[in-house]
Protein backbone atom coordinates (compact mmCIF):
# COMPACT_ATOMS: atom_id res chain seq x y z
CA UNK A 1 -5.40 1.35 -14.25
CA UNK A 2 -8.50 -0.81 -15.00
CA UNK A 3 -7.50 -0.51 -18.50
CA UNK A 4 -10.05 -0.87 -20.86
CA UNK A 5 -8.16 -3.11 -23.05
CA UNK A 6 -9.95 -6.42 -22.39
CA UNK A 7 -9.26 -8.51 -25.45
CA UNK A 8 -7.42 -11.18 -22.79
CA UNK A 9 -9.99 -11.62 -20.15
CA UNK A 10 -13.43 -11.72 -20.06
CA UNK A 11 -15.36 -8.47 -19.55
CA UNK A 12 -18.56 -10.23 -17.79
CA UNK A 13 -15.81 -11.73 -15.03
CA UNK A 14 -14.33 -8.54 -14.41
CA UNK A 15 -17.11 -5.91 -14.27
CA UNK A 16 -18.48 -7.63 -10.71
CA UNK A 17 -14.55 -7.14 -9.26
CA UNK A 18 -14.70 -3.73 -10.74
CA UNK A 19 -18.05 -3.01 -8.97
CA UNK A 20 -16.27 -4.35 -5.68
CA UNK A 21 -13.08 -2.26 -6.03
CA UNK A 22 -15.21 0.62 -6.24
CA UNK A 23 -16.51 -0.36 -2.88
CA UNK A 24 -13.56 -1.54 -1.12
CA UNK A 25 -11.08 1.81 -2.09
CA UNK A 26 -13.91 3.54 -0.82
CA UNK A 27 -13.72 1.84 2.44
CA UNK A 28 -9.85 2.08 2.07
CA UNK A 29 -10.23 5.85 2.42
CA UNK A 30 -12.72 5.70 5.17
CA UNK A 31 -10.23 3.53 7.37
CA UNK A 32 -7.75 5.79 6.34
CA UNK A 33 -9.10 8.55 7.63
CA UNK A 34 -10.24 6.99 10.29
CA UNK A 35 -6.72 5.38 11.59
CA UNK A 36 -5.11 8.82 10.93
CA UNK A 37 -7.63 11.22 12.47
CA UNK A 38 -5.80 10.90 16.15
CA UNK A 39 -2.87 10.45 15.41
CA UNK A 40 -2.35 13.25 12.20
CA UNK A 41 -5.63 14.97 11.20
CA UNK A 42 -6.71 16.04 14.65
CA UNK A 43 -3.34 17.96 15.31
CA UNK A 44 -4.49 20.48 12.54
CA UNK A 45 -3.74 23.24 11.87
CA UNK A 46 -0.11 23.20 13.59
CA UNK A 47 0.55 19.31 13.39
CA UNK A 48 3.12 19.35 16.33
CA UNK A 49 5.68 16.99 15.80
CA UNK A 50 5.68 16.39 12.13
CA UNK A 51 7.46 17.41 9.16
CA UNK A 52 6.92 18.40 5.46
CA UNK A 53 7.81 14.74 4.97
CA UNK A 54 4.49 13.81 6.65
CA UNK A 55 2.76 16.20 5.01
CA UNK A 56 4.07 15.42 1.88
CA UNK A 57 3.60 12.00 2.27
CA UNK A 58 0.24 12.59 3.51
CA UNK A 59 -0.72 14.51 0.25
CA UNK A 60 0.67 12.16 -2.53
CA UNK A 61 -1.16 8.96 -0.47
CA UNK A 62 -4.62 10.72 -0.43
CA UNK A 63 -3.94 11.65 -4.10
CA UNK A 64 -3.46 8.18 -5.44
CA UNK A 65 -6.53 7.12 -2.90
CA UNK A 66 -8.69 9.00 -4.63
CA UNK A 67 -6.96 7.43 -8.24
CA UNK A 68 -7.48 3.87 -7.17
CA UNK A 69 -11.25 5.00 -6.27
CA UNK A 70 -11.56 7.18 -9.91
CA UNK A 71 -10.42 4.88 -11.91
CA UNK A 72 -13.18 1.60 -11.75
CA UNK A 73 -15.49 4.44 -11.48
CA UNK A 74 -14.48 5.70 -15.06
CA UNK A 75 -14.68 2.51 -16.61
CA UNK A 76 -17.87 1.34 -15.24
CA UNK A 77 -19.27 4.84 -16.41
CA UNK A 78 -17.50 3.84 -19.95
CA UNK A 79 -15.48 7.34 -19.08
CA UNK A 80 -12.63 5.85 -20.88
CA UNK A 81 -10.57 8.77 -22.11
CA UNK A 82 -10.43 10.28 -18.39
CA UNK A 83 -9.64 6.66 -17.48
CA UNK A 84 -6.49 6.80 -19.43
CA UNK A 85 -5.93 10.76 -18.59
CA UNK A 86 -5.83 9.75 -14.76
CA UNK A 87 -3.47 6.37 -15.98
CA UNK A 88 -1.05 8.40 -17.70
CA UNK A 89 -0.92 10.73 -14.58
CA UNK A 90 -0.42 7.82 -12.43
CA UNK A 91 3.35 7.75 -14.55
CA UNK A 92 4.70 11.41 -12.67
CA UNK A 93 2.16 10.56 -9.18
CA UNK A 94 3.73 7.33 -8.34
CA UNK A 95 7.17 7.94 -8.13
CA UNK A 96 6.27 10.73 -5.81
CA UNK A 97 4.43 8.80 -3.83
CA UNK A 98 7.56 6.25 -3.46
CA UNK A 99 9.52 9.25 -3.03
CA UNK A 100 7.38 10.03 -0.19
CA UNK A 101 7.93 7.17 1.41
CA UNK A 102 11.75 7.68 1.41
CA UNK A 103 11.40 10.78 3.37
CA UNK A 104 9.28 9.56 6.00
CA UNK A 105 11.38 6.78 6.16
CA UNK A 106 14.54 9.00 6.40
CA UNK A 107 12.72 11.16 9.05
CA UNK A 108 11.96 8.68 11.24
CA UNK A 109 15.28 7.43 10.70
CA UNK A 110 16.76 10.87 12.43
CA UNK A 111 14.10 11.31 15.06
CA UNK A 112 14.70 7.70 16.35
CA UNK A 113 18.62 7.97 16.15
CA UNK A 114 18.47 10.72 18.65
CA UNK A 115 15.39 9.04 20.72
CA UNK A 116 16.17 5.36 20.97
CA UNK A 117 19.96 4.94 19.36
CA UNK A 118 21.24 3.63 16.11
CA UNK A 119 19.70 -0.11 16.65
CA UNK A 120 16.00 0.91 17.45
CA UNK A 121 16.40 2.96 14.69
CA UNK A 122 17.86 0.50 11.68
CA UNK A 123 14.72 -1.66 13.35
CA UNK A 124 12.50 0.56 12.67
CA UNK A 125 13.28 0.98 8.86
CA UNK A 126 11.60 -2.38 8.54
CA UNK A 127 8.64 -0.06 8.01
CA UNK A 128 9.34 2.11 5.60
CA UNK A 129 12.11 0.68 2.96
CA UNK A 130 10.51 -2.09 2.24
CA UNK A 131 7.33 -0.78 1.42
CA UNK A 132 8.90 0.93 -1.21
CA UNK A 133 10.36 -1.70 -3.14
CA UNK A 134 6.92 -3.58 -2.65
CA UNK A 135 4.13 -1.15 -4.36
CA UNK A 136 7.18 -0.31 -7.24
CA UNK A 137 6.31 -4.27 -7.87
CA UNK A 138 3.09 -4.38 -7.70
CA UNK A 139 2.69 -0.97 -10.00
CA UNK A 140 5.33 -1.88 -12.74
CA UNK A 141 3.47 -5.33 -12.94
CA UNK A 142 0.05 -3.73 -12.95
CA UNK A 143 1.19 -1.55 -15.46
CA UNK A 144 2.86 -4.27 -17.43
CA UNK A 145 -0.56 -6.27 -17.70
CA UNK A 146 -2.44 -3.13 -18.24
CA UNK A 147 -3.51 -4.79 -21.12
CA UNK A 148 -4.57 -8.22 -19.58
CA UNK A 149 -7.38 -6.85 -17.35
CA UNK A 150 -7.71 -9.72 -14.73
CA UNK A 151 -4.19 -9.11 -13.59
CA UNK A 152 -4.31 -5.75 -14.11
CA UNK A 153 -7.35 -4.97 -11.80
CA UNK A 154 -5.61 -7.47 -9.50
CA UNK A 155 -2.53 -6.35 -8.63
CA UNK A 156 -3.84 -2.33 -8.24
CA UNK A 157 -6.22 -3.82 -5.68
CA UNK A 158 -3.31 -5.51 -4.11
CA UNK A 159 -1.75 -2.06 -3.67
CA UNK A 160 -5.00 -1.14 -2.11
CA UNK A 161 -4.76 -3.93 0.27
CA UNK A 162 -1.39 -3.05 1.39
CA UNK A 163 -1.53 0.73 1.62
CA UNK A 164 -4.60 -0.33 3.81
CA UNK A 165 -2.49 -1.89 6.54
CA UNK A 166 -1.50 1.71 8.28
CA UNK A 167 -4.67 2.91 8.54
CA UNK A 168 -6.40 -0.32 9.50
CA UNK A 169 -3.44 -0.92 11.94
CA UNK A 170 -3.59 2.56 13.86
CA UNK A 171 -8.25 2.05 13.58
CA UNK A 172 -7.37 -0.92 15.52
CA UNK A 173 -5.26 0.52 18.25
CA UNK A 174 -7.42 3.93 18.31
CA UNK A 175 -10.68 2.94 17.99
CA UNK A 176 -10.55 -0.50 18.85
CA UNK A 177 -8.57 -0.29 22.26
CA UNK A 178 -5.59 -3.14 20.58
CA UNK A 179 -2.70 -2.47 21.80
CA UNK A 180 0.28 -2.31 18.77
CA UNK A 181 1.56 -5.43 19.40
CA UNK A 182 -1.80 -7.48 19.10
CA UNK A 183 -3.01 -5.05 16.27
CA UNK A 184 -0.30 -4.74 13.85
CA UNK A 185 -0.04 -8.83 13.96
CA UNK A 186 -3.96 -8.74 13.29
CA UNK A 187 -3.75 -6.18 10.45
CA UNK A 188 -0.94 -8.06 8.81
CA UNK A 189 -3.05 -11.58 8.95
CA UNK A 190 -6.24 -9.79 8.04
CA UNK A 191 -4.52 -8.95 4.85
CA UNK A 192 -2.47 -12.32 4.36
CA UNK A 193 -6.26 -14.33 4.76
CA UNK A 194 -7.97 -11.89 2.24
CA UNK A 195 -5.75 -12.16 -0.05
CA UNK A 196 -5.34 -16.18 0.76
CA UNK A 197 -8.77 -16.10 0.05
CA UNK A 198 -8.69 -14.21 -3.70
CA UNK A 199 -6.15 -16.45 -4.97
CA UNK A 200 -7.92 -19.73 -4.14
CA UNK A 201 -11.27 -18.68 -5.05
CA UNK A 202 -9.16 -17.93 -8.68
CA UNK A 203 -8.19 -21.46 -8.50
CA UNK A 204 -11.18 -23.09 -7.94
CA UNK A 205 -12.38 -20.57 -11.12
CA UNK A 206 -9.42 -21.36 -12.91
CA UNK A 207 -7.81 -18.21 -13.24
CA UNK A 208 -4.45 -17.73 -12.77
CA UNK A 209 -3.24 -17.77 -8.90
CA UNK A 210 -0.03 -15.49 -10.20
CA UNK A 211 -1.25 -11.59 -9.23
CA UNK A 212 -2.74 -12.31 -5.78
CA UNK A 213 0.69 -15.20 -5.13
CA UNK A 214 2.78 -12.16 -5.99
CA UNK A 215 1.13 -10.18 -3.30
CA UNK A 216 1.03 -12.94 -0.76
CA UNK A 217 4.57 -13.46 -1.42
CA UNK A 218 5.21 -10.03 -0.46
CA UNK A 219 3.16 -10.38 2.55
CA UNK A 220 5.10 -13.80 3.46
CA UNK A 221 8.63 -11.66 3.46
CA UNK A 222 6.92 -8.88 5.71
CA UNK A 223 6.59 -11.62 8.19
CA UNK A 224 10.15 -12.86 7.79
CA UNK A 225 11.25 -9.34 8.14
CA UNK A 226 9.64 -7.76 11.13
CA UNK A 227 10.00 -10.22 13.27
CA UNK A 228 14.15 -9.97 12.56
CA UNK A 229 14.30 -6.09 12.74
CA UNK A 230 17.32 -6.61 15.14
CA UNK A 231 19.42 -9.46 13.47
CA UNK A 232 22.59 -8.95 12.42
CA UNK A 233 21.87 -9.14 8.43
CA UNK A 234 18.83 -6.55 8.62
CA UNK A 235 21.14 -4.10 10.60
CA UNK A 236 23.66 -4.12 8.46
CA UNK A 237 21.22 -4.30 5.78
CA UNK A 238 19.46 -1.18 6.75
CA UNK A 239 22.93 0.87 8.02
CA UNK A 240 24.06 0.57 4.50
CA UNK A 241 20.60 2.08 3.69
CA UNK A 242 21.54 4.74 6.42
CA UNK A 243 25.06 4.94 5.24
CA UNK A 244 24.19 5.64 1.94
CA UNK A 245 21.19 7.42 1.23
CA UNK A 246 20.18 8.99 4.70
């Protein structure tokens, strides 16, 4: 990631977003932390009421934290080789991590069949299938431009951005006394104006709006989805999910 190849953007341009992805993956693993401590962390070490999905999933998400903070950290050392070591690794750790997601997914699939019934429980898949299909977009694209650096760095810190909404959603509720229904709405628009705010600022520099309209296209079907969790096409949507690969 951050590849090193630069010979289709300009290097001045992109060192300053490098220096500010170091900063903000940082801050993604603070909040992180931070929304997870009451709700996961503090439960150690018999973490009542969760499975070796959680954990799993748990493990591969801090693992490619700590890769999106490595990796603009190599480069701005000029630590290219273990730049491309750690992007090569990203090949087997990704597909975990989406594989991750399918189990948690699954496993709240179960719990909520037995706790709320079939419909709460197709609902709640809104959270967890899509995501999947989402960062394996934003990575094959990232990894795709790998050698056009602005829309390289672009759409990794996109993944960033996203994989920030759980955390940032559960700080709000935790720390900030939001109750779910105000906080997950302000997480999700928090996100949307960022990355509003990235793609017009790469208008008015005339760079290309594509890598940050990709993303905000994502977020524009996350509200369109949500918001229909119980229609008729997402349930049957999601029951062939259930059907199928649950």
């Amino acid at each position: 990631m951050l590849s090193p190849d630069v010979s289709q953007s300009k290097p001045h341009e992109n060192s300053g977003i490098t220096n500010r992805l170091i900063y903000f993956f940082i801050f993604l693993l603070l909040i992180t932390f931070g929304g997870f401590y009451k709700t996961y962390l503090i439960k150690f070490p018999n973490f009542e009421g969760f499975s070796l999905a959680h954990h799993f999933h748990g493990a591969m998400m801090l693992t490619w934290i700590l890769i999106l903070i490595a990796q603009p950290i190599f480069i701005r050392t000029k630590k290219i080789r273990l730049h491309r070591i750690v992007g090569k690794a990203s090949y087997f750790i990704f597909p975990l991590l989406v594989l991750s997601l399918f189990f948690v997914a699954r496993a709240g699939y179960i719990r909520n069949l037995e706790t709320v019934g079939e419909t709460e429980a197709l609902a709640g898949m809104t959270s967890g299938i899509p995501d999947m299909f989402y960062l394996s977009i934003l990575y094959g694209l990232g990894i795709y431009y790998k050698k056009k650096t602005s829309f390289h760095l672009r759409f990794f810190a996109s993944i960033g951005l996203m994989i920030l909404g759980p955390g940032l959603g559960r700080f709000l509720v935790v720390f900030c006394g939001l109750p779910p229904m105000i906080a997950i709405p302000s997480m999700v628009a928090f996100t949307a104006v960022l990355t509003l705010g990235w793609m017009v600022a790469d208008i008015i520099q005339k760079r290309s709006a594509f890598p940050m309209g990709v993303f905000l296209a994502i977020i524009a079907i996350t509200f369109l989805i949500i918001p229909n969790s119980h229609s008729l096409w997402w349930q049957a949507f999601s029951k062939w999910i259930a059907l199928h690969f649950f």
